[in-house]
PDB file of N, CA and C in Angstrom:
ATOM      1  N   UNK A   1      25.251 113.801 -13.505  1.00  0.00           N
ATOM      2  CA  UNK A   1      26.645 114.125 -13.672  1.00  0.00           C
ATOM      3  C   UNK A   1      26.848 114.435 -15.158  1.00  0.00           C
ATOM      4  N   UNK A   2      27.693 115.267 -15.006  1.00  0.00           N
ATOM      5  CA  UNK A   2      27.584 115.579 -16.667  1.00  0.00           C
ATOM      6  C   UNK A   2      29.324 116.019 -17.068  1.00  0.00           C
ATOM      7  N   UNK A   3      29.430 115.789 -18.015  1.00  0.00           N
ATOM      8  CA  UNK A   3      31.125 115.416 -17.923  1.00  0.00           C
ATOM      9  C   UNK A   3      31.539 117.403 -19.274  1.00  0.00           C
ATOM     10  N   UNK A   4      32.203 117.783 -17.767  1.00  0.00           N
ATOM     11  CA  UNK A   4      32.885 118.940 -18.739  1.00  0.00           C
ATOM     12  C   UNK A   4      33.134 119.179 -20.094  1.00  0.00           C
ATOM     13  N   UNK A   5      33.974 118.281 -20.254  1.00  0.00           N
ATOM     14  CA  UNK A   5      34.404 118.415 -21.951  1.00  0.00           C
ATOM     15  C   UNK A   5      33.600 118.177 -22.908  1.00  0.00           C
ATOM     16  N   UNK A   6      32.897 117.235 -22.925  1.00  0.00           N
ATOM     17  CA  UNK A   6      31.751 116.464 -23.915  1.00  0.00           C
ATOM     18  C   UNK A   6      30.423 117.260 -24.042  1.00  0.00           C
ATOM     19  N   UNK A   7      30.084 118.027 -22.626  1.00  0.00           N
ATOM     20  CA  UNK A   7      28.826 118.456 -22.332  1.00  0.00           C
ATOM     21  C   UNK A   7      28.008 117.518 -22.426  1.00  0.00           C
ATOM     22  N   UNK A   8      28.063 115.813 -21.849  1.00  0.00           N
ATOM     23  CA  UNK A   8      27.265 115.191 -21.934  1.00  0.00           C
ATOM     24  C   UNK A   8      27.187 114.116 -21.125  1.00  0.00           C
ATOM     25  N   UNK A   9      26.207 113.890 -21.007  1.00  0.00           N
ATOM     26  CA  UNK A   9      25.338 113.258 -19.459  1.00  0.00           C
ATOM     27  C   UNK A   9      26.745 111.799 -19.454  1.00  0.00           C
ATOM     28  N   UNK A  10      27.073 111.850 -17.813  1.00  0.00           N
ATOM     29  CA  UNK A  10      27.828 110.896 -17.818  1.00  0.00           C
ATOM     30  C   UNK A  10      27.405 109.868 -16.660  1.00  0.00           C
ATOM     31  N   UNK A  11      26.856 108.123 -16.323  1.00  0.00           N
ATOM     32  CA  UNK A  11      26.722 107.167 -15.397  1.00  0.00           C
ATOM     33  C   UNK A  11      28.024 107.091 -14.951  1.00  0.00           C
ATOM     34  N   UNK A  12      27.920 107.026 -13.270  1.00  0.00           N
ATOM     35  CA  UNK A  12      28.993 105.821 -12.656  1.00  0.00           C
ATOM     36  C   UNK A  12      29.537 105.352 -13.078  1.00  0.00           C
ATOM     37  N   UNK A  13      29.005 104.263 -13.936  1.00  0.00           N
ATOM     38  CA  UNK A  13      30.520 103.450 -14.160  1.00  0.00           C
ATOM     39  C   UNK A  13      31.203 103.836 -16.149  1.00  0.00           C
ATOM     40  N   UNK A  14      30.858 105.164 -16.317  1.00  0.00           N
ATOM     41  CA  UNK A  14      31.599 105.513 -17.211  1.00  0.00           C
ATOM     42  C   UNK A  14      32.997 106.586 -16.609  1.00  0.00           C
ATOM     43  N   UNK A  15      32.558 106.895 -15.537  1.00  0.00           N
ATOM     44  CA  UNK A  15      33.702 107.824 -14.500  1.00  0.00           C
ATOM     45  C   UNK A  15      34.740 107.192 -14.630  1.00  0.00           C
ATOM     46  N   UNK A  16      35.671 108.184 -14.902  1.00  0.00           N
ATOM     47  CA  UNK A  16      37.339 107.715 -14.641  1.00  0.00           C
ATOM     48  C   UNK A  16      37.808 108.804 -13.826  1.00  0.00           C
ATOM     49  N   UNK A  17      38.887 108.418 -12.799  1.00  0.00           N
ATOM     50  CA  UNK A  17      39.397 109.011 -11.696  1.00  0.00           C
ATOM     51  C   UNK A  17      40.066 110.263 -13.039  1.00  0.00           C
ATOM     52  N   UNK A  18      40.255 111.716 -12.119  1.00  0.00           N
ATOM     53  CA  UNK A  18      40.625 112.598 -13.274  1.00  0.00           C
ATOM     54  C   UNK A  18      39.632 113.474 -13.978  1.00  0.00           C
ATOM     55  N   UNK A  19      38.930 112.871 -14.471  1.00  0.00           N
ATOM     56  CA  UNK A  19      37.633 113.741 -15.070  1.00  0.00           C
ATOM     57  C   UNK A  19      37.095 115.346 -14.291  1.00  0.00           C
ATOM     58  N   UNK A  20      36.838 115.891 -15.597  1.00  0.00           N
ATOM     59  CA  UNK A  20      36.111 116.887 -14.736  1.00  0.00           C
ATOM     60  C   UNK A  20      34.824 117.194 -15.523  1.00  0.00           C
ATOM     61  N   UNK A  21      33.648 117.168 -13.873  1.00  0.00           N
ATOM     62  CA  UNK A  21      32.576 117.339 -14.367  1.00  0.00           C
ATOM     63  C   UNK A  21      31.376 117.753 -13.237  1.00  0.00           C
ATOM     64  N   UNK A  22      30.707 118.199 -14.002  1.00  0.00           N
ATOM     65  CA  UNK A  22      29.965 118.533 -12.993  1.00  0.00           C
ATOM     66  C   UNK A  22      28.055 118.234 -12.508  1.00  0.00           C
ATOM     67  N   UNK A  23      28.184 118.192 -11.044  1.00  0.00           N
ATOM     68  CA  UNK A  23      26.728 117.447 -10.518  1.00  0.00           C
ATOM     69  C   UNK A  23      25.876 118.836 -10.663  1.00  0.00           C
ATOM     70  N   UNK A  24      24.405 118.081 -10.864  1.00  0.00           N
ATOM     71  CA  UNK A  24      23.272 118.568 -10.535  1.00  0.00           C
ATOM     72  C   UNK A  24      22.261 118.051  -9.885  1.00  0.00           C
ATOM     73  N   UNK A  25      21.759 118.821  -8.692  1.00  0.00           N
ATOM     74  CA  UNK A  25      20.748 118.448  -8.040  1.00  0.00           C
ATOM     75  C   UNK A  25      20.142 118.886  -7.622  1.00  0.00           C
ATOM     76  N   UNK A  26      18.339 117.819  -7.488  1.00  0.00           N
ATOM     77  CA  UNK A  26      17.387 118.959  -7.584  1.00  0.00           C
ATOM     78  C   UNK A  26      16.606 117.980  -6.390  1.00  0.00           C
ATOM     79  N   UNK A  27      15.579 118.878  -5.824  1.00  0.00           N
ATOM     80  CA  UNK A  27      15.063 118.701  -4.692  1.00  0.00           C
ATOM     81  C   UNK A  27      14.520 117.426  -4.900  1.00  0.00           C
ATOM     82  N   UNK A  28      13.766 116.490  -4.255  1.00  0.00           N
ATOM     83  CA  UNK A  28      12.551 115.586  -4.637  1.00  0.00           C
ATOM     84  C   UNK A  28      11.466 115.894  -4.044  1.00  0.00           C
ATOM     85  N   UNK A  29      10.052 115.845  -5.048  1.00  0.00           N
ATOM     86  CA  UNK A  29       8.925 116.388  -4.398  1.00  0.00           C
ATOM     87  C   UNK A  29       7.777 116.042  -3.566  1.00  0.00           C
ATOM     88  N   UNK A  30       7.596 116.823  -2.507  1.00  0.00           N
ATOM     89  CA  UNK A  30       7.269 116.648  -1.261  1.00  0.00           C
ATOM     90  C   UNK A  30       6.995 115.440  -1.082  1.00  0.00           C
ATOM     91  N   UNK A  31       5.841 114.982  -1.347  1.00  0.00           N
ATOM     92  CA  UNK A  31       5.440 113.378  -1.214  1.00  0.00           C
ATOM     93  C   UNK A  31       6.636 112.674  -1.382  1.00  0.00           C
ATOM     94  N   UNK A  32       7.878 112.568  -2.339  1.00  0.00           N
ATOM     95  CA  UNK A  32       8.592 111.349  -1.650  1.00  0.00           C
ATOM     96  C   UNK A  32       9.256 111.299  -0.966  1.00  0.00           C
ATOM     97  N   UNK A  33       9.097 112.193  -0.121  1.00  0.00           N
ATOM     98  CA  UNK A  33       9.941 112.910   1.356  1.00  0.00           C
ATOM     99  C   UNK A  33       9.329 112.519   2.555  1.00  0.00           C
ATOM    100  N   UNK A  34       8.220 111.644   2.490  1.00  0.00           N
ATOM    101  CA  UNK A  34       7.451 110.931   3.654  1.00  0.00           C
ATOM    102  C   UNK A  34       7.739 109.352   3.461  1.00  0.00           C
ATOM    103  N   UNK A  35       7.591 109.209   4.550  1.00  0.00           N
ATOM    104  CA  UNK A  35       7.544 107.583   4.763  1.00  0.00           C
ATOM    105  C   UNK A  35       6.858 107.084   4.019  1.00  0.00           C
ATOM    106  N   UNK A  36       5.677 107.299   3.610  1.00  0.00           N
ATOM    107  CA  UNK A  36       4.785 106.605   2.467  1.00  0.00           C
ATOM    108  C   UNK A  36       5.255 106.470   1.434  1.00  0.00           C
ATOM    109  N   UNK A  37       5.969 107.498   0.898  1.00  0.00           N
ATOM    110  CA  UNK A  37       6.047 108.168  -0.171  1.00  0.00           C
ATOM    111  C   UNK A  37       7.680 107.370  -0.267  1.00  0.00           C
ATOM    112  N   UNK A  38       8.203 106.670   0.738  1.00  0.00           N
ATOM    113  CA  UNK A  38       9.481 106.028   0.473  1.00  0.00           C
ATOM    114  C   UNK A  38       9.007 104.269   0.444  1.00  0.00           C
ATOM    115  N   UNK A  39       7.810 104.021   0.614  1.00  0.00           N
ATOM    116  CA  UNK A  39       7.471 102.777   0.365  1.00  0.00           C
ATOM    117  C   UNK A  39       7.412 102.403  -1.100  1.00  0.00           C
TER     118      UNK A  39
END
């Protein structure tokens, strides 16, 4: 999450209702997409 105004990386519990900002997301690779790979 990365917070509009600041251009800079923002955690959970720095969020305040209001904010604007925006997510990124990226695949996870193959292996931890198996059962093994979630152990």
């Amino acid at each position: 999450m990365i917070c509009d105004d600041k251009k800079e990386p923002l955690t959970n519990p720095n969020y305040e209702i209001g904010m604007r900002v925006s997510i990124i997301g990226l695949p996870a690779p193959k292996e931890w997409r198996t059962n093994e790979g979630l152990k």
